[in-house]
Each structure stands twice: as structure tokens, then as C-alpha cells.
PDB file of N, CA and C in Angstrom:
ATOM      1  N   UNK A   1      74.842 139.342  44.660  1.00  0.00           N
ATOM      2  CA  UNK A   1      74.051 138.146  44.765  1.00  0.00           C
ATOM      3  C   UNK A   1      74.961 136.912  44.626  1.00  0.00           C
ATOM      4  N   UNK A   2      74.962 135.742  45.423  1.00  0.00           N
ATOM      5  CA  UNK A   2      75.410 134.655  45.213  1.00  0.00           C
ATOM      6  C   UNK A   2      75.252 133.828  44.058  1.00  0.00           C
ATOM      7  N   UNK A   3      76.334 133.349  43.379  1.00  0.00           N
ATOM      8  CA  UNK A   3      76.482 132.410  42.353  1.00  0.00           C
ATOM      9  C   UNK A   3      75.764 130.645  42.509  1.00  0.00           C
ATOM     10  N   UNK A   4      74.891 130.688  42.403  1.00  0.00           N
ATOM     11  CA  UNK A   4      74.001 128.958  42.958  1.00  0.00           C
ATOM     12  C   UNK A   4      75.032 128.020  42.714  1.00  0.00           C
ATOM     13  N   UNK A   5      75.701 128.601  41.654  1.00  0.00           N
ATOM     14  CA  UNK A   5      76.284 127.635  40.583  1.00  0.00           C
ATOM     15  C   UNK A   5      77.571 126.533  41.483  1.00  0.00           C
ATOM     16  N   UNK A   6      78.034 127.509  42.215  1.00  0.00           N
ATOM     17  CA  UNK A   6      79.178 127.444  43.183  1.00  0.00           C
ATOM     18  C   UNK A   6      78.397 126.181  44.337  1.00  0.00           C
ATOM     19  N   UNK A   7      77.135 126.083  44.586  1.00  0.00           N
ATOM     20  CA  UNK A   7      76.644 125.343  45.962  1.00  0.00           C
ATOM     21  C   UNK A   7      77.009 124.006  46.085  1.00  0.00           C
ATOM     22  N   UNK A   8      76.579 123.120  44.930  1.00  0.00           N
ATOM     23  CA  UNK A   8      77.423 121.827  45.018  1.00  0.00           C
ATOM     24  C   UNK A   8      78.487 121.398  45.161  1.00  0.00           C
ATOM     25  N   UNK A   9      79.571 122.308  44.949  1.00  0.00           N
ATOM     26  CA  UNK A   9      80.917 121.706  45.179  1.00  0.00           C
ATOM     27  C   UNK A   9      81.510 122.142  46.522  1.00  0.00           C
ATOM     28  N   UNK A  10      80.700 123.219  47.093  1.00  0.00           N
ATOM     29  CA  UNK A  10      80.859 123.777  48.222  1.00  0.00           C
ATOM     30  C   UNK A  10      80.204 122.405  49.298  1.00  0.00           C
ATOM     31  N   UNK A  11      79.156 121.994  48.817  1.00  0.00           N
ATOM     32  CA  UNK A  11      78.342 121.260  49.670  1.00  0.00           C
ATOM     33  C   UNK A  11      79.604 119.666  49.482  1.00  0.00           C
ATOM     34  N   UNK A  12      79.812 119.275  47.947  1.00  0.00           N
ATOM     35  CA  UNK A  12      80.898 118.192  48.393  1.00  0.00           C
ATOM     36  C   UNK A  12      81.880 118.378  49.067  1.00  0.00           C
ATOM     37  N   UNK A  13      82.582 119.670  49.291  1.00  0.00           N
ATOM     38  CA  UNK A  13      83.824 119.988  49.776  1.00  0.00           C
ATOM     39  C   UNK A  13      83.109 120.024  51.316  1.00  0.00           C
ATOM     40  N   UNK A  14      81.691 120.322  51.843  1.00  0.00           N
ATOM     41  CA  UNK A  14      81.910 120.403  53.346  1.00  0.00           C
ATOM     42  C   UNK A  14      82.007 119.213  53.317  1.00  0.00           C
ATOM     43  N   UNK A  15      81.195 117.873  52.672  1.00  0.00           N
ATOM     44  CA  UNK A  15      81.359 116.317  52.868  1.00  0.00           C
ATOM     45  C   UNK A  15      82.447 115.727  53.131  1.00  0.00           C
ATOM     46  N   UNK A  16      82.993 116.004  52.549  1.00  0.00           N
ATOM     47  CA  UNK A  16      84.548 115.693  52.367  1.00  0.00           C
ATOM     48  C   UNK A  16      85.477 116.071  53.881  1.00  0.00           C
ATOM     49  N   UNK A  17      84.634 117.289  54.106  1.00  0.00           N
ATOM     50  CA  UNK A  17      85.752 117.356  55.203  1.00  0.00           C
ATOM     51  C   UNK A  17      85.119 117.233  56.247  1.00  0.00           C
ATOM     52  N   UNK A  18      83.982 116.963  56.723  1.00  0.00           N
ATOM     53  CA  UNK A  18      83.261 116.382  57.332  1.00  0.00           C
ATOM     54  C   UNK A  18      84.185 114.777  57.653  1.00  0.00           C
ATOM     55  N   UNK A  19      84.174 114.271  56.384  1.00  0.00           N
ATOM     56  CA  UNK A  19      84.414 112.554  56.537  1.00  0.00           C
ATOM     57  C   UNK A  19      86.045 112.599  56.714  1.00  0.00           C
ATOM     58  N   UNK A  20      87.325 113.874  56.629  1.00  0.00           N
ATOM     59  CA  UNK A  20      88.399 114.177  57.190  1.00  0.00           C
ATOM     60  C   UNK A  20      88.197 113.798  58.422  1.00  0.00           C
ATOM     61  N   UNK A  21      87.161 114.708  59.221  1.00  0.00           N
ATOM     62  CA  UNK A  21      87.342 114.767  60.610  1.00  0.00           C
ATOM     63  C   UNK A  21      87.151 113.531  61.271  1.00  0.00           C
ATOM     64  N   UNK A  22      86.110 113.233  60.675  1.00  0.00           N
ATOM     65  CA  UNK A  22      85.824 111.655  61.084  1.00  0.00           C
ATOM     66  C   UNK A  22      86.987 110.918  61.341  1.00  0.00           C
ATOM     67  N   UNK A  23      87.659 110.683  60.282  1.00  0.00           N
ATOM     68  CA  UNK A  23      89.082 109.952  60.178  1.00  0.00           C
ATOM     69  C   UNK A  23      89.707 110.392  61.038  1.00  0.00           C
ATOM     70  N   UNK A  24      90.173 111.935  61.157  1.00  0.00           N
ATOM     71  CA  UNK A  24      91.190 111.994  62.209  1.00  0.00           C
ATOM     72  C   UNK A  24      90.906 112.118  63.725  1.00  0.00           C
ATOM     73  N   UNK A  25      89.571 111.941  64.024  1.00  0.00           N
ATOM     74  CA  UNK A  25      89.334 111.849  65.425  1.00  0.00           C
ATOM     75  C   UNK A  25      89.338 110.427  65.877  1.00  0.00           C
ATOM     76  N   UNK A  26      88.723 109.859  64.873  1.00  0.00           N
ATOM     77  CA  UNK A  26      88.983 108.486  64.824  1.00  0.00           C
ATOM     78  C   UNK A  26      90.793 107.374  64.830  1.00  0.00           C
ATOM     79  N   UNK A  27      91.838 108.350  64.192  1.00  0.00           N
ATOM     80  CA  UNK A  27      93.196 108.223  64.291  1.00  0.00           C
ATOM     81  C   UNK A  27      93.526 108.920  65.656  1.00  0.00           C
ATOM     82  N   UNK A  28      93.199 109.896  65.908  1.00  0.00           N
ATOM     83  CA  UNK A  28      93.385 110.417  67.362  1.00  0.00           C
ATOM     84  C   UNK A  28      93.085 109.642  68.779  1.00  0.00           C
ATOM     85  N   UNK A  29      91.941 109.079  68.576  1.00  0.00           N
ATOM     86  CA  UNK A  29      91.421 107.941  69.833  1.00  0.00           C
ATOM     87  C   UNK A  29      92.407 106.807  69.623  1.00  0.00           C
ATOM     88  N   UNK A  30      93.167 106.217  68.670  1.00  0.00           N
ATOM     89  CA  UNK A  30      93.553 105.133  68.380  1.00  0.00           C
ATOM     90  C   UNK A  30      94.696 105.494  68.920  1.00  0.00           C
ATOM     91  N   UNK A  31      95.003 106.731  68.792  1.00  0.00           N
ATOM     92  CA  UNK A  31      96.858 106.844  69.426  1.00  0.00           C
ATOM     93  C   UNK A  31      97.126 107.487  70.654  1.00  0.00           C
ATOM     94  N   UNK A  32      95.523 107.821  71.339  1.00  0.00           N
ATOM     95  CA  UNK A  32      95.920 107.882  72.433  1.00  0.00           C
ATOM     96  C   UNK A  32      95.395 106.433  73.870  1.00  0.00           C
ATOM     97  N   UNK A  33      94.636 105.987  72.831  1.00  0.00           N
ATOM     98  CA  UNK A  33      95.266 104.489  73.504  1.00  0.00           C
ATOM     99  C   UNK A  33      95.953 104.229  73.382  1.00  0.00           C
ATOM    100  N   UNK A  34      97.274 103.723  72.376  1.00  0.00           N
ATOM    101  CA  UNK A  34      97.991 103.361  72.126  1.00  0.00           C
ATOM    102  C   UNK A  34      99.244 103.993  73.419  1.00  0.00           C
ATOM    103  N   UNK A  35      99.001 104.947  73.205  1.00  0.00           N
ATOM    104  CA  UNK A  35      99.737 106.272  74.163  1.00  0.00           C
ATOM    105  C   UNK A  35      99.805 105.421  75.683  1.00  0.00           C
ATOM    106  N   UNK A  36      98.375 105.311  75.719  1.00  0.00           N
ATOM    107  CA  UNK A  36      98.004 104.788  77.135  1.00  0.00           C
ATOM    108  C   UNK A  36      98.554 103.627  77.904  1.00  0.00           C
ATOM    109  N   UNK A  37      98.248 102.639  76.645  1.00  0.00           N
ATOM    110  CA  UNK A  37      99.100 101.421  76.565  1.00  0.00           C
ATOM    111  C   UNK A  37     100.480 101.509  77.121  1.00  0.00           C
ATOM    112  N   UNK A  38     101.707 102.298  76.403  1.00  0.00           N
ATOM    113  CA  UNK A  38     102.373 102.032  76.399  1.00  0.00           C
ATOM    114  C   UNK A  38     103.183 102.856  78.025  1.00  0.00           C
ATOM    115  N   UNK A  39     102.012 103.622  77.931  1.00  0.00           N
ATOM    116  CA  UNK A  39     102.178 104.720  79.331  1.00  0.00           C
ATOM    117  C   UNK A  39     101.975 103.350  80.726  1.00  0.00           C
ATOM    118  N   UNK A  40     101.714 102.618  81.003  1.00  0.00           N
ATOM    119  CA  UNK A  40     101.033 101.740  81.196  1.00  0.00           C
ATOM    120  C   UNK A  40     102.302 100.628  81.767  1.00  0.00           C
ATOM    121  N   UNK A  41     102.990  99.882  80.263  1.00  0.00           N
ATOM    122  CA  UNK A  41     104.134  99.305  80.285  1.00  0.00           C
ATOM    123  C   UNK A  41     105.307  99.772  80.739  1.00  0.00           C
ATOM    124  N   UNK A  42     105.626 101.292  80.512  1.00  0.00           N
ATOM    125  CA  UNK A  42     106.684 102.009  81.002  1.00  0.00           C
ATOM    126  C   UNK A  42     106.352 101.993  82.799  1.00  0.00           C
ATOM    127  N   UNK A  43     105.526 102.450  83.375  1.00  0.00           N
ATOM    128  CA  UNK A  43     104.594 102.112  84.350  1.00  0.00           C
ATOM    129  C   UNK A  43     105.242 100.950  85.241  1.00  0.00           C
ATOM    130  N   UNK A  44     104.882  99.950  84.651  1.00  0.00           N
ATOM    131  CA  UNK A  44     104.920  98.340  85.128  1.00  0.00           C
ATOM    132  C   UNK A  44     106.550  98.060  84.925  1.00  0.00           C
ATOM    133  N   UNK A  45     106.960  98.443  83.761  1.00  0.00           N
ATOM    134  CA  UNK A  45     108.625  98.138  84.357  1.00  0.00           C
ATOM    135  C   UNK A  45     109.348  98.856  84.762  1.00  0.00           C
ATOM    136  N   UNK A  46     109.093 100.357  85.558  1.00  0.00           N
ATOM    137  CA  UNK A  46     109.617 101.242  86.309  1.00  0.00           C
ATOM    138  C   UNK A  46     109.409 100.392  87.402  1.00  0.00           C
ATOM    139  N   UNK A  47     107.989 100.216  88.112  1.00  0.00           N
ATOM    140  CA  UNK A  47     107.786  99.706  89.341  1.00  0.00           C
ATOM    141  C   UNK A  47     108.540  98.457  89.652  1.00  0.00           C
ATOM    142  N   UNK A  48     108.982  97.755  88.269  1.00  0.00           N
ATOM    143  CA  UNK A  48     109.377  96.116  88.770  1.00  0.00           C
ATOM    144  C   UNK A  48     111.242  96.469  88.670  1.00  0.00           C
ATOM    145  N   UNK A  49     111.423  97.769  88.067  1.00  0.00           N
ATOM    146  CA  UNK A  49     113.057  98.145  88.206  1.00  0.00           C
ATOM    147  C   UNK A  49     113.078  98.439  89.740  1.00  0.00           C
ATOM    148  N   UNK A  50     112.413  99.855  90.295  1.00  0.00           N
ATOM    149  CA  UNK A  50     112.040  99.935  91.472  1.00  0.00           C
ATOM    150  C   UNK A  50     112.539  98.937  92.573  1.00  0.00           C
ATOM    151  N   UNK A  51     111.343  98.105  92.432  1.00  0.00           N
ATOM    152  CA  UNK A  51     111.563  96.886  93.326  1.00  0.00           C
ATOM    153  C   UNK A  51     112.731  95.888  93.391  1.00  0.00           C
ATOM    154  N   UNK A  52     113.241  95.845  91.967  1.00  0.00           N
ATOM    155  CA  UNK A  52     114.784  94.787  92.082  1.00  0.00           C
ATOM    156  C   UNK A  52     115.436  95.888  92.397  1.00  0.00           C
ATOM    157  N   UNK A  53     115.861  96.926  92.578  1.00  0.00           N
ATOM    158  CA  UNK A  53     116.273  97.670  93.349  1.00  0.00           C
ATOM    159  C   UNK A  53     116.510  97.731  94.793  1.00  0.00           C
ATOM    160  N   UNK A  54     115.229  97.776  94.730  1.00  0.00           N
ATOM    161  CA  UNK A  54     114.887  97.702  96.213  1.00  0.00           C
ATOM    162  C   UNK A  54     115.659  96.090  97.219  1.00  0.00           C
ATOM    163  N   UNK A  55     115.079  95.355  96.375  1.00  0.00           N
ATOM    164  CA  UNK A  55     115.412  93.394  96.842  1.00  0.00           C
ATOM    165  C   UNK A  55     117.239  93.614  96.974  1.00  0.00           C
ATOM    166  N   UNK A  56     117.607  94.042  95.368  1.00  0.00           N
ATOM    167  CA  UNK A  56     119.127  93.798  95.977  1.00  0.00           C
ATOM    168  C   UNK A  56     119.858  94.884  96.451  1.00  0.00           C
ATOM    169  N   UNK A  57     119.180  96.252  97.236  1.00  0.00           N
ATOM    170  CA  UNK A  57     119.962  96.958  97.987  1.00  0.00           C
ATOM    171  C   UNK A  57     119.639  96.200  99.579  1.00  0.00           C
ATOM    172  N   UNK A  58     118.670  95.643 100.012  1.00  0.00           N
ATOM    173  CA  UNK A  58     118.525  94.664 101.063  1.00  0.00           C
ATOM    174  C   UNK A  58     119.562  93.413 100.702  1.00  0.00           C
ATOM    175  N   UNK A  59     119.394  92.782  99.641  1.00  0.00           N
ATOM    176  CA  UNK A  59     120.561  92.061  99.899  1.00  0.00           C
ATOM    177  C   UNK A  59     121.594  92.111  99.908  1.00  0.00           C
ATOM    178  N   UNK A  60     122.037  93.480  99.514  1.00  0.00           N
ATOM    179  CA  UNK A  60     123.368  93.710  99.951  1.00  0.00           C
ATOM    180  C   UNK A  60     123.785  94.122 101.324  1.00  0.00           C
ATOM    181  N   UNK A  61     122.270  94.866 101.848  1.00  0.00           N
ATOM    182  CA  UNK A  61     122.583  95.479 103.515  1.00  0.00           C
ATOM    183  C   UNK A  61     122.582  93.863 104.455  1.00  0.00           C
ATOM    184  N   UNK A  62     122.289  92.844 104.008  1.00  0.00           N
ATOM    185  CA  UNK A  62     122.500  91.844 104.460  1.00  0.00           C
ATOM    186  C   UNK A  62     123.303  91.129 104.625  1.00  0.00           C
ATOM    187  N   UNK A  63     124.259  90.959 103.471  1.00  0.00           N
ATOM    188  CA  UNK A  63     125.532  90.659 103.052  1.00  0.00           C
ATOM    189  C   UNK A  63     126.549  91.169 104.396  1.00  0.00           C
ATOM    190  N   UNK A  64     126.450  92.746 104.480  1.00  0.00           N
ATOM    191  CA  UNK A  64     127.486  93.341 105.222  1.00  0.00           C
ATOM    192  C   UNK A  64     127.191  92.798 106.723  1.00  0.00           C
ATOM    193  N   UNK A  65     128.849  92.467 107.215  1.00  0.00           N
ATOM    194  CA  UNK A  65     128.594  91.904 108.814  1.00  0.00           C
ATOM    195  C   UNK A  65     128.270  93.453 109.246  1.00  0.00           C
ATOM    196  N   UNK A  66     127.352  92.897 110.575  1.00  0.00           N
ATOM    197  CA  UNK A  66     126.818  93.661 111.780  1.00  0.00           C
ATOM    198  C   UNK A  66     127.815  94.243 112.479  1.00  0.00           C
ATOM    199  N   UNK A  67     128.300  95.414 113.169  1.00  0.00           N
ATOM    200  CA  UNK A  67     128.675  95.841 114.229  1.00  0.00           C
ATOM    201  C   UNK A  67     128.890  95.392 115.272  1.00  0.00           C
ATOM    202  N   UNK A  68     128.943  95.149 116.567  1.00  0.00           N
ATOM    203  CA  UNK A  68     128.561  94.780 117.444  1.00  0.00           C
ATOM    204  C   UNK A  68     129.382  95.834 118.301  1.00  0.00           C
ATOM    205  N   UNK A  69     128.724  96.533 119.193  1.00  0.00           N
ATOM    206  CA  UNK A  69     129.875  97.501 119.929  1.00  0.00           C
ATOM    207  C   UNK A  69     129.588  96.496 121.350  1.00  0.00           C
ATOM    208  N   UNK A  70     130.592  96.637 121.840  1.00  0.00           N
ATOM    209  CA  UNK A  70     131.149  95.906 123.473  1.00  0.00           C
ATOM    210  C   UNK A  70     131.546  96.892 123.869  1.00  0.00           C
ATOM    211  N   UNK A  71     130.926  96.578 125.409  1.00  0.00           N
ATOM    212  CA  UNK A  71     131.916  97.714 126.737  1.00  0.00           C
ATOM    213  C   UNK A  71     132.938  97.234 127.195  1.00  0.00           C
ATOM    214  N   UNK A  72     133.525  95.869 126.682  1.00  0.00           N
ATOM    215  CA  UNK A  72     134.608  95.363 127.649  1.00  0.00           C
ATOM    216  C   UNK A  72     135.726  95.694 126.981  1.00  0.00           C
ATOM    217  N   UNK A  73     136.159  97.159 127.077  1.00  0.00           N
ATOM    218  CA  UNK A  73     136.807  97.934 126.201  1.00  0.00           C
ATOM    219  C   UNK A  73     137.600  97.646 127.503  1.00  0.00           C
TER     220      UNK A  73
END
């Protein structure tokens, strides 16, 4: 037969971890925004490395004189 005696602290201990979970789902949403955020910024200055990339490999293909082949070889 079960001990009654035992039920209350059983019943604070589910409370308790009840109001754990709370907290850490609640710390969990917070860091995966955070996550998101920063997923986000890495994001935005890949694309803007990218692109100055991009600008000064054109300005360098610009830089270089043109070819010009002639037949009046």
C-alpha cells in the first residue's frame, strides 16, 4: 500500500519541475532567436562580402587593357 505521507512533496516536487520547464523552454525560445538573429547578420555580411567581391573583381577586369587582334598581320 502507498505511504499518503510521501504525496505532498511528491506533488511540490512535480511543481517545481513543472515551473523548470517553463523556464527552460522559455530560455530555449530566447536563444533561438537570438540564434536567428545572428544567423541573419552573418547572412547580410556574407552577401555584402559577396558583392564587394564581385564590384572589385569587375573593376579590376576593367582596369586590364583590351586585346584587340588585327589581320594586318
Amino acid at each position: 500500500m502507498a505511504d499518503y505521507n510521501e504525496t505532498p512533496d511528491l506533488s511540490a516536487q512535480m511543481i517545481e519541475n513543472c515551473e523548470n520547464i517553463d523556464m527552460l523552454e522559455a530560455e530555449n525560445v530566447a536563444i533561438r532567436i537570438e540564434n536567428a538573429k545572428l544567423l541573419i547578420r552573418v547572412d547580410y555580411w556574407q552577401q555584402l562580402d559577396k558583392h564587394r567581391r564581385m564590384r572589385s573583381d569587375n573593376s579590376r577586369q576593367m582596369d586590364k587593357p583590351s586585346r584587340v587582334h588585327s589581320d594586318d598581320s
